[in-house]
PDB file of N, CA and C in Angstrom:
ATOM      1  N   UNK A   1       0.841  -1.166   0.000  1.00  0.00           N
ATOM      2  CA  UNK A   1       0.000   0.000   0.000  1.00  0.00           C
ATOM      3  C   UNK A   1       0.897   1.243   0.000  1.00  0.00           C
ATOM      4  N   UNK A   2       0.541   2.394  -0.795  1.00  0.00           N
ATOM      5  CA  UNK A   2       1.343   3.491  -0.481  1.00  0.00           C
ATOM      6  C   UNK A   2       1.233   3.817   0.341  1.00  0.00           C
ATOM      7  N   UNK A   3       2.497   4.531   1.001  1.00  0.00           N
ATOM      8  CA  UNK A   3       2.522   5.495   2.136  1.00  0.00           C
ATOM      9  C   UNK A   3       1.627   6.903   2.533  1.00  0.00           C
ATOM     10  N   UNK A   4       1.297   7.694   1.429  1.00  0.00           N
ATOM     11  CA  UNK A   4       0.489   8.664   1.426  1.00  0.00           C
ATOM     12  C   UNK A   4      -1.040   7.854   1.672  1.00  0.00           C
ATOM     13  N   UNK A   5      -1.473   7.152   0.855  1.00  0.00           N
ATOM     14  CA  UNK A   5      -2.651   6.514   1.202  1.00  0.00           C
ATOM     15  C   UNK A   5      -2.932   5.918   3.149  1.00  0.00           C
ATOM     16  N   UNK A   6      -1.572   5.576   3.047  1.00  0.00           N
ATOM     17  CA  UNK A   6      -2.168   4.488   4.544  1.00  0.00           C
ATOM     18  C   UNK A   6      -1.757   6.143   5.311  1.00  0.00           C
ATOM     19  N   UNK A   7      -1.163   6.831   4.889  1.00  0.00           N
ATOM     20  CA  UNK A   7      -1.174   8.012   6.118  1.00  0.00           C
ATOM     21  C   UNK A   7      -2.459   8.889   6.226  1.00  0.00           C
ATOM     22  N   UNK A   8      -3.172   9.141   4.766  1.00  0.00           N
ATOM     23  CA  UNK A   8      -4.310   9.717   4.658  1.00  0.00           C
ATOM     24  C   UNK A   8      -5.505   8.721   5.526  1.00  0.00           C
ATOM     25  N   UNK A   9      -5.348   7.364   5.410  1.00  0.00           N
ATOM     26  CA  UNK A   9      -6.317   6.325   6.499  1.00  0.00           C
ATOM     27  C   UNK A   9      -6.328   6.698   7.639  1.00  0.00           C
ATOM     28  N   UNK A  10      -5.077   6.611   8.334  1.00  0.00           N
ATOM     29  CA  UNK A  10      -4.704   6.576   9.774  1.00  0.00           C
ATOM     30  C   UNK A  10      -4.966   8.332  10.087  1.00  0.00           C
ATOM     31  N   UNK A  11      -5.030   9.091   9.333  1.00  0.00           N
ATOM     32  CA  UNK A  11      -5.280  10.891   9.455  1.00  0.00           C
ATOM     33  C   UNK A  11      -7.199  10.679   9.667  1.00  0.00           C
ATOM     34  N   UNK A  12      -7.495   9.878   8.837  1.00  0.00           N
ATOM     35  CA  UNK A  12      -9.076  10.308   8.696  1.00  0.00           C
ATOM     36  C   UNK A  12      -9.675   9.575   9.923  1.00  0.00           C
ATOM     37  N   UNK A  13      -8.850   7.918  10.119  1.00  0.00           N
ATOM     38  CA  UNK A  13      -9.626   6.991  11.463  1.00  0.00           C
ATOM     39  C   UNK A  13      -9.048   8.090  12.545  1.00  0.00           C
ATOM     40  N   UNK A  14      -8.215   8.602  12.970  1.00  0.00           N
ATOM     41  CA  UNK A  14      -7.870   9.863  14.137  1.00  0.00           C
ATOM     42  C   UNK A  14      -8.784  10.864  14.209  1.00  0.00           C
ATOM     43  N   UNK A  15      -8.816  11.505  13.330  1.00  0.00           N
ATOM     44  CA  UNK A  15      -9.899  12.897  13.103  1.00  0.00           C
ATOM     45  C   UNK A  15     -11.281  12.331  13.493  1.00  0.00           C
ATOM     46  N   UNK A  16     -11.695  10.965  12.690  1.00  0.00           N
ATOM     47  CA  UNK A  16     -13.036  10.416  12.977  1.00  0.00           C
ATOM     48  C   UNK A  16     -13.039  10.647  14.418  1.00  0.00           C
ATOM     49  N   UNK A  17     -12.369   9.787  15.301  1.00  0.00           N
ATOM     50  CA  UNK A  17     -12.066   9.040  16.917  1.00  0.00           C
ATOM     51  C   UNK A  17     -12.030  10.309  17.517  1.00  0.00           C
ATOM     52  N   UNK A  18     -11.563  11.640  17.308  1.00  0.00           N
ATOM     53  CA  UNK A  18     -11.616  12.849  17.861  1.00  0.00           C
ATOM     54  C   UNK A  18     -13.105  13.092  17.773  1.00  0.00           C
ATOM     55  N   UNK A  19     -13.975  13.364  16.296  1.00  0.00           N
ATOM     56  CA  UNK A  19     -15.164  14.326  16.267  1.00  0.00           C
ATOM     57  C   UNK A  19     -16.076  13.083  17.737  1.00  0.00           C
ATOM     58  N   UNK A  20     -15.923  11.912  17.216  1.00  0.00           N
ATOM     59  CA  UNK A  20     -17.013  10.837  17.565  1.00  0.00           C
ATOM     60  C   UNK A  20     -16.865  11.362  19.217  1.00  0.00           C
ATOM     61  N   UNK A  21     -15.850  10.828  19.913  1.00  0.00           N
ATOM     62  CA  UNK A  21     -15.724  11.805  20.762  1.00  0.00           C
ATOM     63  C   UNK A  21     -16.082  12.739  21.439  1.00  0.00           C
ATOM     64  N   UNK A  22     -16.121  14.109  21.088  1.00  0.00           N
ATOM     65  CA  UNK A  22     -16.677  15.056  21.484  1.00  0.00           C
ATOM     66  C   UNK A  22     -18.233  15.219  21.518  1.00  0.00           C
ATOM     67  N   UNK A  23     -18.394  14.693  20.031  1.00  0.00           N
ATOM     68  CA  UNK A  23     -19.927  14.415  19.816  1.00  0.00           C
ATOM     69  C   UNK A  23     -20.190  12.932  21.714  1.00  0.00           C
ATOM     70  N   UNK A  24     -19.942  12.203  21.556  1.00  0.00           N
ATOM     71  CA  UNK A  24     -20.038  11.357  22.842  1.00  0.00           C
ATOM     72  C   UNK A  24     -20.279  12.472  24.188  1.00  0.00           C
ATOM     73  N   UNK A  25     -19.089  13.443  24.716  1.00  0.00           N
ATOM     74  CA  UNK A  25     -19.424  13.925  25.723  1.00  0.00           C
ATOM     75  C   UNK A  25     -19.931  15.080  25.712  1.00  0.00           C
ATOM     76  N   UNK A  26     -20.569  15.863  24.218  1.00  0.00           N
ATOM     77  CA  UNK A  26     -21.120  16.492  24.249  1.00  0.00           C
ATOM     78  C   UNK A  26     -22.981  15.754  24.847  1.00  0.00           C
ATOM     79  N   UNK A  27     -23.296  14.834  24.191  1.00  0.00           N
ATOM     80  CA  UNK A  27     -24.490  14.107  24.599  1.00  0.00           C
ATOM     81  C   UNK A  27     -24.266  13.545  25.983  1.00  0.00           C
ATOM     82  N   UNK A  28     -23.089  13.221  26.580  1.00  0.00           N
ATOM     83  CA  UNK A  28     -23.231  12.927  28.003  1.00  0.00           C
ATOM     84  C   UNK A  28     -23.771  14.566  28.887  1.00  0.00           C
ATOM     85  N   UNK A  29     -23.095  15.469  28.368  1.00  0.00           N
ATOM     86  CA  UNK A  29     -23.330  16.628  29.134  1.00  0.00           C
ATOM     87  C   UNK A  29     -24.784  17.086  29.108  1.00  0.00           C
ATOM     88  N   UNK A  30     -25.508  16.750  27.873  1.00  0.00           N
ATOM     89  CA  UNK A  30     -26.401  17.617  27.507  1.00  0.00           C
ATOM     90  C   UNK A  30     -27.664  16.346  28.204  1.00  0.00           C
ATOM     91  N   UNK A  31     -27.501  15.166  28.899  1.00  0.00           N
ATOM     92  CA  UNK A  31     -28.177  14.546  29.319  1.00  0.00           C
ATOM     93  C   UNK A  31     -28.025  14.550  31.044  1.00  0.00           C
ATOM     94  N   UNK A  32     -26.473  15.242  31.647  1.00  0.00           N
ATOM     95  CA  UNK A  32     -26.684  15.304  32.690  1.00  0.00           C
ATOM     96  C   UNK A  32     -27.172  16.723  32.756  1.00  0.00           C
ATOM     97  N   UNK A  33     -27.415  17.496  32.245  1.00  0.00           N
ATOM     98  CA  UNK A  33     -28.427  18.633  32.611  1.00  0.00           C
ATOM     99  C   UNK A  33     -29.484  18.344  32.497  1.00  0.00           C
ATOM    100  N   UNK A  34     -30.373  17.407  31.654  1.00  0.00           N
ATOM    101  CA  UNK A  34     -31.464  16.890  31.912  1.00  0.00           C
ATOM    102  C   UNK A  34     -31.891  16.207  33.442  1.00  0.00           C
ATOM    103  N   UNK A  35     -30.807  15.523  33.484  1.00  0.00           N
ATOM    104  CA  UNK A  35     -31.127  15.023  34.943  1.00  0.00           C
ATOM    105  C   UNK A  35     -31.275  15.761  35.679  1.00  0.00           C
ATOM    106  N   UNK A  36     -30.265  16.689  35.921  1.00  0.00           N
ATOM    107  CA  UNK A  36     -29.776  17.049  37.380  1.00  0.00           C
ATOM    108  C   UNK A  36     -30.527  18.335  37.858  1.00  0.00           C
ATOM    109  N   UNK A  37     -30.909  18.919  38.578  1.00  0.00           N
ATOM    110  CA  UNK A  37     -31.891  19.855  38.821  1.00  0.00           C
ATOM    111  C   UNK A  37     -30.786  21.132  39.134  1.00  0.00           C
ATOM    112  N   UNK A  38     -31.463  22.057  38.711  1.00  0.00           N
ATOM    113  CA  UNK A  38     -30.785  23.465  38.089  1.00  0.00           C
ATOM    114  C   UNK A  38     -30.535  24.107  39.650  1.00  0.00           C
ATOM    115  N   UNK A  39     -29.489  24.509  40.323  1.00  0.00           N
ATOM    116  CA  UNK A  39     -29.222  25.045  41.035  1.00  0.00           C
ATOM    117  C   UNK A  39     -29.544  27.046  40.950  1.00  0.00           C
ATOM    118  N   UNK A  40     -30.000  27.010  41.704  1.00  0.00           N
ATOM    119  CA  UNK A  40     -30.015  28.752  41.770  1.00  0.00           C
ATOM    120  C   UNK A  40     -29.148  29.363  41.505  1.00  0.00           C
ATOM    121  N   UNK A  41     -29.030  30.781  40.744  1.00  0.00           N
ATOM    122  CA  UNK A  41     -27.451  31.463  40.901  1.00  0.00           C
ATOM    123  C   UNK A  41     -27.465  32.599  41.661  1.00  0.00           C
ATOM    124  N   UNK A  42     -26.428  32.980  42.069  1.00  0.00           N
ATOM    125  CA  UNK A  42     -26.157  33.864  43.037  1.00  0.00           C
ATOM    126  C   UNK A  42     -26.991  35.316  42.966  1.00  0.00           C
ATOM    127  N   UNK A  43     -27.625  35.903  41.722  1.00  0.00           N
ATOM    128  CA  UNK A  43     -27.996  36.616  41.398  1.00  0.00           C
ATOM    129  C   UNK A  43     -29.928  36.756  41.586  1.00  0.00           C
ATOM    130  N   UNK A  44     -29.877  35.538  41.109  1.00  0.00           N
ATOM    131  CA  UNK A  44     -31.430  35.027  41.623  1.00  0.00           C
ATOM    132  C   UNK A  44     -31.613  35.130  42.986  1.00  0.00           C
ATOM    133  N   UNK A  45     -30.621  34.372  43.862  1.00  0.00           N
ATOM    134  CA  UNK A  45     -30.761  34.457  45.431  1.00  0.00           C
ATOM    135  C   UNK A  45     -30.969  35.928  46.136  1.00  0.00           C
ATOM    136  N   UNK A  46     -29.903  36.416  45.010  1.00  0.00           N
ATOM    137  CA  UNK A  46     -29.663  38.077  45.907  1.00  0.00           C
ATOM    138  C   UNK A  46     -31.010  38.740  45.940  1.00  0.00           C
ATOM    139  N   UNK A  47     -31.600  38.653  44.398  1.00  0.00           N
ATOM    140  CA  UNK A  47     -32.958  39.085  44.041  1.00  0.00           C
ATOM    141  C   UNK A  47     -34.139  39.135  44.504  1.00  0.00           C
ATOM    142  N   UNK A  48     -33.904  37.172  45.312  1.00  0.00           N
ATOM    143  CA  UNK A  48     -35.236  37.082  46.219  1.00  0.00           C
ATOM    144  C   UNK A  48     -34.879  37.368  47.260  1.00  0.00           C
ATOM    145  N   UNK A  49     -33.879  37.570  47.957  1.00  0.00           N
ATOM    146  CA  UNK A  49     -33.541  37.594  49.222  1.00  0.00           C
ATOM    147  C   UNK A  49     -33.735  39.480  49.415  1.00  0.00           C
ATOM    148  N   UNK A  50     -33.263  40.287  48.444  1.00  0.00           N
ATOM    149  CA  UNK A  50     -34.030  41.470  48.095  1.00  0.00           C
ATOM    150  C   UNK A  50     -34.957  41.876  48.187  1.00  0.00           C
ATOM    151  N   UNK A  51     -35.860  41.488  47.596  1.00  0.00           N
ATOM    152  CA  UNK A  51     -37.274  40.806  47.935  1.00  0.00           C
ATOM    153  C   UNK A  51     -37.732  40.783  49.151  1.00  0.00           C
ATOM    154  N   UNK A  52     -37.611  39.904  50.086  1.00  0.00           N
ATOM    155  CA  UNK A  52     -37.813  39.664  51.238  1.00  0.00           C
ATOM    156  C   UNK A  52     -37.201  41.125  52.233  1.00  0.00           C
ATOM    157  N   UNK A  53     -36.074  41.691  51.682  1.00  0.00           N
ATOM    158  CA  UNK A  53     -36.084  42.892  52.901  1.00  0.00           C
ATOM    159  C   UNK A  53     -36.910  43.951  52.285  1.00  0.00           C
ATOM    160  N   UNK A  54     -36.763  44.049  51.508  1.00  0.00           N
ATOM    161  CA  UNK A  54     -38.192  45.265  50.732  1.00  0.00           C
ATOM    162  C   UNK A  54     -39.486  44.798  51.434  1.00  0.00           C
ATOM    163  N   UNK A  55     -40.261  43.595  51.539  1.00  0.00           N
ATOM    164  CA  UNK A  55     -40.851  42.935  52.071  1.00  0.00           C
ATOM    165  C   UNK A  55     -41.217  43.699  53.368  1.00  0.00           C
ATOM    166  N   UNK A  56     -39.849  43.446  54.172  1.00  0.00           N
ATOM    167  CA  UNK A  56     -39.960  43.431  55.599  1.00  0.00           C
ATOM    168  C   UNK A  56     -39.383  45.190  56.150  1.00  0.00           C
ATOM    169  N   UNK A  57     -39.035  45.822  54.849  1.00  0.00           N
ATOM    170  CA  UNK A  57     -39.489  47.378  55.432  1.00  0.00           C
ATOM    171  C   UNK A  57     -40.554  47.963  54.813  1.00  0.00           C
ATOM    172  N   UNK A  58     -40.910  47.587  54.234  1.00  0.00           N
ATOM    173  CA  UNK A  58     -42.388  48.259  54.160  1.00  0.00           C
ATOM    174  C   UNK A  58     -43.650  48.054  54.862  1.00  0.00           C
ATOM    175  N   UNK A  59     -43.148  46.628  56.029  1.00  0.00           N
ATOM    176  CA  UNK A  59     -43.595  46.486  57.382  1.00  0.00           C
ATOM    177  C   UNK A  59     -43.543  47.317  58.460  1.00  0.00           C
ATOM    178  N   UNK A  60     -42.246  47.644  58.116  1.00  0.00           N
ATOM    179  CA  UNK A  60     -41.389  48.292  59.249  1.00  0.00           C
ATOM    180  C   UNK A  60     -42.339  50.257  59.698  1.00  0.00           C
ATOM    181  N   UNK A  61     -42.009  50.765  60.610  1.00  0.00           N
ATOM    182  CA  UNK A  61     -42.350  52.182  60.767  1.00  0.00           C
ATOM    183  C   UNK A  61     -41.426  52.477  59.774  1.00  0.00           C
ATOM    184  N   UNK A  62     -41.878  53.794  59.600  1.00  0.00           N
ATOM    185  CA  UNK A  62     -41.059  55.065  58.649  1.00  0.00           C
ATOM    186  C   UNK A  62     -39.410  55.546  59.472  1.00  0.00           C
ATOM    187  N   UNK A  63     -39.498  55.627  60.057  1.00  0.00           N
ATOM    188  CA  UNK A  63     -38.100  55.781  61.482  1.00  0.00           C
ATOM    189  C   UNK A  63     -37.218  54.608  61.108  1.00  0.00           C
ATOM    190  N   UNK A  64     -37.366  53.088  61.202  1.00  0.00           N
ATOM    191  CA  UNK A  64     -36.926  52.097  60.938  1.00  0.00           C
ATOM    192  C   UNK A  64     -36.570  52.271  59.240  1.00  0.00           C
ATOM    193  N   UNK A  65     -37.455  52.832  58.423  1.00  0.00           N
ATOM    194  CA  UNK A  65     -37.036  52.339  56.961  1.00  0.00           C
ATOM    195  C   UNK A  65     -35.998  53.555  56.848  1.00  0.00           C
ATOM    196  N   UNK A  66     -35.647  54.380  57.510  1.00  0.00           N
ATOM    197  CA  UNK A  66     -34.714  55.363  57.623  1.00  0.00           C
ATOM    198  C   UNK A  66     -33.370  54.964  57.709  1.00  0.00           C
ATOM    199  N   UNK A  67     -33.401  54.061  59.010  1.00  0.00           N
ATOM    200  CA  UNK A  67     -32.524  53.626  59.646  1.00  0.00           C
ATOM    201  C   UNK A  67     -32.415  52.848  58.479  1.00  0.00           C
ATOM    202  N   UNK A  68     -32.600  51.346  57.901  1.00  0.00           N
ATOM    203  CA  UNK A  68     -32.378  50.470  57.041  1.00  0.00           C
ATOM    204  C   UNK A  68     -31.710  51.161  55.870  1.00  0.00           C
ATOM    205  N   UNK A  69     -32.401  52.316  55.303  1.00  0.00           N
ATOM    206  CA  UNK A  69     -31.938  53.404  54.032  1.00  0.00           C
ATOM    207  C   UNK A  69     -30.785  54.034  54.504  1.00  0.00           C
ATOM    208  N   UNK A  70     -30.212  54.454  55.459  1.00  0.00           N
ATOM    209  CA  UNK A  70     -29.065  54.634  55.614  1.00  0.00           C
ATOM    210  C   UNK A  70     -27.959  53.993  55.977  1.00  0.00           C
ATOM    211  N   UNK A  71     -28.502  52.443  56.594  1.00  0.00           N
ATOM    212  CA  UNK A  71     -27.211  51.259  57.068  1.00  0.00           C
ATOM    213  C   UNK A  71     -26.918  51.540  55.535  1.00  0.00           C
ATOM    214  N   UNK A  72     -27.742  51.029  54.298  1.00  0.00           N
ATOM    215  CA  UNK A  72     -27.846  50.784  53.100  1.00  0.00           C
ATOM    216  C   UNK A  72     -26.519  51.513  52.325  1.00  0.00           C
ATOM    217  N   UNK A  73     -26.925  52.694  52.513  1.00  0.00           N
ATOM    218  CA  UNK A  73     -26.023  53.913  51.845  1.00  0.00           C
ATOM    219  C   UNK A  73     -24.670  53.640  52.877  1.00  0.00           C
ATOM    220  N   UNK A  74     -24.602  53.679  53.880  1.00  0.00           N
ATOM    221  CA  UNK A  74     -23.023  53.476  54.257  1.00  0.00           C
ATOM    222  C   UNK A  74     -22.339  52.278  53.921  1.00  0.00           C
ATOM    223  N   UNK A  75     -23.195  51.276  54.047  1.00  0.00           N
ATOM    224  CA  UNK A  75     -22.678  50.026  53.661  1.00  0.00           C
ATOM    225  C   UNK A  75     -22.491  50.433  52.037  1.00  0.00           C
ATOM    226  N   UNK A  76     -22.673  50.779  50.990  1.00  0.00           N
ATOM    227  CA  UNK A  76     -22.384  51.043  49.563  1.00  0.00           C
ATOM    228  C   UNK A  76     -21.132  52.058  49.667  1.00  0.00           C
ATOM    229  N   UNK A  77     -21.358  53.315  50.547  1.00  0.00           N
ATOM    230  CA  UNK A  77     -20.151  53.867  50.427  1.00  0.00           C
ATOM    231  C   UNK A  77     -18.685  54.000  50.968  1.00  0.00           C
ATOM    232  N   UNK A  78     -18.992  52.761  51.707  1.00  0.00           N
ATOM    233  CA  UNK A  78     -17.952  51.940  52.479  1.00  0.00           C
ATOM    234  C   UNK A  78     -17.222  51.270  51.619  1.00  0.00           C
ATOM    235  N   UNK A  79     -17.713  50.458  50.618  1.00  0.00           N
ATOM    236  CA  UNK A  79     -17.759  49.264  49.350  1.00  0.00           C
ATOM    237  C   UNK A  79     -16.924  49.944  48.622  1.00  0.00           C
ATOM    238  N   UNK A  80     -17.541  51.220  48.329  1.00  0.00           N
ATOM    239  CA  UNK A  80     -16.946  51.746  47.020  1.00  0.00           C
ATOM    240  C   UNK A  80     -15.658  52.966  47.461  1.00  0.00           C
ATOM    241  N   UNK A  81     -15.178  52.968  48.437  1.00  0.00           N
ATOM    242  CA  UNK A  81     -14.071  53.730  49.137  1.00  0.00           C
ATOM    243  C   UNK A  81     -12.747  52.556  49.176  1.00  0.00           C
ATOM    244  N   UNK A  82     -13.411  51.713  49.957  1.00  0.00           N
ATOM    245  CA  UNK A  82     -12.583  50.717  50.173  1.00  0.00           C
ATOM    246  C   UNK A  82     -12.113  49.835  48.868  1.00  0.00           C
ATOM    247  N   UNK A  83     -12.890  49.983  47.737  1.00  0.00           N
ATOM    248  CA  UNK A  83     -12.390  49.150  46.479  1.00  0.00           C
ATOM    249  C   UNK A  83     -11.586  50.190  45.661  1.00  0.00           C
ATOM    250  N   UNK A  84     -11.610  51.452  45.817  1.00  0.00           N
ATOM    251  CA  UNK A  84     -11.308  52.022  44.783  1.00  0.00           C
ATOM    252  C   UNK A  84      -9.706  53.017  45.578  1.00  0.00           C
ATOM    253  N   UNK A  85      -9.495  52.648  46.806  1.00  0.00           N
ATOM    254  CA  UNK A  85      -7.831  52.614  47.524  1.00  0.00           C
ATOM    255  C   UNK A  85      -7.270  52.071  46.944  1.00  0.00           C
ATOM    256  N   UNK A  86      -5.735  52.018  46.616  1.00  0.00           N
ATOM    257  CA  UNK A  86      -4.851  51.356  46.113  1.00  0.00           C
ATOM    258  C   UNK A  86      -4.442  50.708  47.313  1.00  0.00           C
ATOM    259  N   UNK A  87      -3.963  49.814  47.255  1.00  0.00           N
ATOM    260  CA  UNK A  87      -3.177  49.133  48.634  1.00  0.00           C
ATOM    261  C   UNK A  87      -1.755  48.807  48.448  1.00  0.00           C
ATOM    262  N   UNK A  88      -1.212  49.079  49.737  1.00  0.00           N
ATOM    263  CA  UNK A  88       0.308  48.980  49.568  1.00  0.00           C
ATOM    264  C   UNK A  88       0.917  47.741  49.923  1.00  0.00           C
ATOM    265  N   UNK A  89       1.504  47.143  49.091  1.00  0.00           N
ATOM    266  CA  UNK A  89       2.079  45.335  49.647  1.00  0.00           C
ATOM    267  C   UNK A  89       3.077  46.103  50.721  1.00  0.00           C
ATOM    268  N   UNK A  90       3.396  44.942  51.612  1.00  0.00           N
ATOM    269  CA  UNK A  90       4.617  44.999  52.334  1.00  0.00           C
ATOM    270  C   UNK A  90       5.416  44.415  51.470  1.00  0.00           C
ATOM    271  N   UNK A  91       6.793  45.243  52.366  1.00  0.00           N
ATOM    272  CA  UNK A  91       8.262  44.755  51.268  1.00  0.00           C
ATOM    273  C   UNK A  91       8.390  43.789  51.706  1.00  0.00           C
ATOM    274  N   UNK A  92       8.996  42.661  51.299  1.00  0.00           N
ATOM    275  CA  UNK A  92       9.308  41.643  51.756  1.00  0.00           C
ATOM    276  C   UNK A  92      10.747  41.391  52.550  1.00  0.00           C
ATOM    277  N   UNK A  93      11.251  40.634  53.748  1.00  0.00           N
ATOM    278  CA  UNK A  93      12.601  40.670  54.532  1.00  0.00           C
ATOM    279  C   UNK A  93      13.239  40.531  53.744  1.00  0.00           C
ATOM    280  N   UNK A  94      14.391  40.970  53.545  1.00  0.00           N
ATOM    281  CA  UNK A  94      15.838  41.179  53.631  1.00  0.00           C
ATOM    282  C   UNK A  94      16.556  39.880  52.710  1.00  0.00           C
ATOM    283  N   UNK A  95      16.139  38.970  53.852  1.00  0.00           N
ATOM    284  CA  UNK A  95      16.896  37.584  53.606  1.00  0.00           C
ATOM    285  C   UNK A  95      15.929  36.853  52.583  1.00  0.00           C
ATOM    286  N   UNK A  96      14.721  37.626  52.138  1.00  0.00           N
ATOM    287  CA  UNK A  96      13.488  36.383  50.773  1.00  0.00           C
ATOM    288  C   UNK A  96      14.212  37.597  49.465  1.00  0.00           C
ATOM    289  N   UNK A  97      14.892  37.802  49.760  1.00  0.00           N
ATOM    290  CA  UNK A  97      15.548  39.091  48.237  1.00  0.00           C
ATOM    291  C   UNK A  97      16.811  38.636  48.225  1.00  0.00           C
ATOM    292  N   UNK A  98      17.143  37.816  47.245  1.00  0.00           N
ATOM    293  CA  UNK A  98      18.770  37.331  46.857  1.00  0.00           C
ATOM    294  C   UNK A  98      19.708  38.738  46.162  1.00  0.00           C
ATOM    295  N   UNK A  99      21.033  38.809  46.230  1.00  0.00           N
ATOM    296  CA  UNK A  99      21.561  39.788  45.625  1.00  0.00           C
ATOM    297  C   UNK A  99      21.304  39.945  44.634  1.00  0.00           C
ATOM    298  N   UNK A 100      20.910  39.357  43.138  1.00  0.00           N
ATOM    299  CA  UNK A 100      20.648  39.085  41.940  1.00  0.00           C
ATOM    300  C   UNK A 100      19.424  39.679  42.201  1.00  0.00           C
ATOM    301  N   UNK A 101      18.667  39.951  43.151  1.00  0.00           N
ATOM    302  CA  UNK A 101      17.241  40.263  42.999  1.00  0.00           C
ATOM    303  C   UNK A 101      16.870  41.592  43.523  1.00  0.00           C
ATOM    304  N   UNK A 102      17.900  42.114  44.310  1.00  0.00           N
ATOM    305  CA  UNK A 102      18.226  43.536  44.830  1.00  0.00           C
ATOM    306  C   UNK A 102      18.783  44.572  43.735  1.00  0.00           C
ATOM    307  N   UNK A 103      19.936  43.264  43.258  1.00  0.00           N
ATOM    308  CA  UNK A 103      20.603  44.972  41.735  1.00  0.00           C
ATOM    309  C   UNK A 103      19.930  44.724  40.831  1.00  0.00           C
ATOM    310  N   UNK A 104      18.565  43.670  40.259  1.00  0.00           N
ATOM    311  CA  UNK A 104      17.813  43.754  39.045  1.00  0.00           C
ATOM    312  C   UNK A 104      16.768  44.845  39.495  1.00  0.00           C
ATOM    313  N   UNK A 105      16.256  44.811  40.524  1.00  0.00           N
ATOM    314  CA  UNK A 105      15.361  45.946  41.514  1.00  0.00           C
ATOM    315  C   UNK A 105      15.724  47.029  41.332  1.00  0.00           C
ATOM    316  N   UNK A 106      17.029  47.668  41.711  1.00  0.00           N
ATOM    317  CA  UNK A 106      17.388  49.127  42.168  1.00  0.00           C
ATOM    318  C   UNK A 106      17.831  49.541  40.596  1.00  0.00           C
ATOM    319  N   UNK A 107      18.030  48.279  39.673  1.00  0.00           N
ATOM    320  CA  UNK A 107      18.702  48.679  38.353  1.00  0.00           C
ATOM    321  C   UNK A 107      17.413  49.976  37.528  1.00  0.00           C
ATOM    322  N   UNK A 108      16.476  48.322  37.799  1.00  0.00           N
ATOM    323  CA  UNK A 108      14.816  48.739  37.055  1.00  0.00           C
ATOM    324  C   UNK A 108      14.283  50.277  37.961  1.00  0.00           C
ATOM    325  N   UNK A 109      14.382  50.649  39.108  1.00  0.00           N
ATOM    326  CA  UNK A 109      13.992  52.083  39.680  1.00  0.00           C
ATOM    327  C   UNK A 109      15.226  52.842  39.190  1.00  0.00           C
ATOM    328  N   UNK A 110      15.932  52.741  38.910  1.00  0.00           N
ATOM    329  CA  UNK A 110      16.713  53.829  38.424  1.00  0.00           C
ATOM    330  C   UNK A 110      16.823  53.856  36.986  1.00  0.00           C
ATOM    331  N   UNK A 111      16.487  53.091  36.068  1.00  0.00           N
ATOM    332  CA  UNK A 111      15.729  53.258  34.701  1.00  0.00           C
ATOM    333  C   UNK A 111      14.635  54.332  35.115  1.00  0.00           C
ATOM    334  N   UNK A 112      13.894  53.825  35.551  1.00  0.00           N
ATOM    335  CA  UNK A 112      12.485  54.293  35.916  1.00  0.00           C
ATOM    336  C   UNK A 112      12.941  55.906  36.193  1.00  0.00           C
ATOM    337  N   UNK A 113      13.170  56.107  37.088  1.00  0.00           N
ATOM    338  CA  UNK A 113      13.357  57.837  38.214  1.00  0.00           C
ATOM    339  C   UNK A 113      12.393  57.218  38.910  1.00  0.00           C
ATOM    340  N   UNK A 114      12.841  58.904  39.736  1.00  0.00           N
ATOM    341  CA  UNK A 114      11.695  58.598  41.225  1.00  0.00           C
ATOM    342  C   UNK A 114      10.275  59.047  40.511  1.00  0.00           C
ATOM    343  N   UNK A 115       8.967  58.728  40.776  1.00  0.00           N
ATOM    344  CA  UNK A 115       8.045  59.432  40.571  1.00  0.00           C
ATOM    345  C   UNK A 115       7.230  60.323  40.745  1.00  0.00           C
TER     346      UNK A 115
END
């Protein structure tokens, strides 16, 4: 048999054994979502759980939905103070910085300048 022929065989039975394959655990996947019952997502939860405090201040006195409307607002502008700080790493000791790792350091800030 020629060589190009039996290589074009053994190219097409591979490629086959790949698609067949995927096609296989694509139908395993698409049958364990049939089974398996759909878990909530985090977004849904937040939504109903949302829900439920809207719920439970519009129970509430007017004084109380005050109080709730402003935990609300500090808790958001707490969130958004605290995410939008830069934070400073600590340097690391002395002895976790090899010499090789001190003059590639002070090389690269003095490329740099001070800022």
């Amino acid at each position: 048999m020629n060589p190009v022929i039996l290589a074009l065989i053994v190219t097409a039975v591979g490629m086959g054994l790949v698609f067949l394959s995927i096609l296989l655990l694509w139908g395993l996947m698409s049958l364990l979502l049939r089974i398996a019952p759909e878990k909530p997502t985090s977004s849904e939860v937040s939504a109903e759980s949302g829900a439920n405090n809207l719920e439970l201040a519009e129970s509430q006195s007017p004084q109380a939905r005050r109080r709730l409307a402003a935990a609300i607002g500090v808790a958001v502008a707490l969130a958004r103070q605290v995410s939008h700080e830069p934070r400073e790493f600590p340097l690391p000791q002395t002895a976790l910085v090899s010499a090789w790792q001190a003059v590639m350091r002070s090389e690269m800030l003095r490329k740099r300048g001070p800022r």
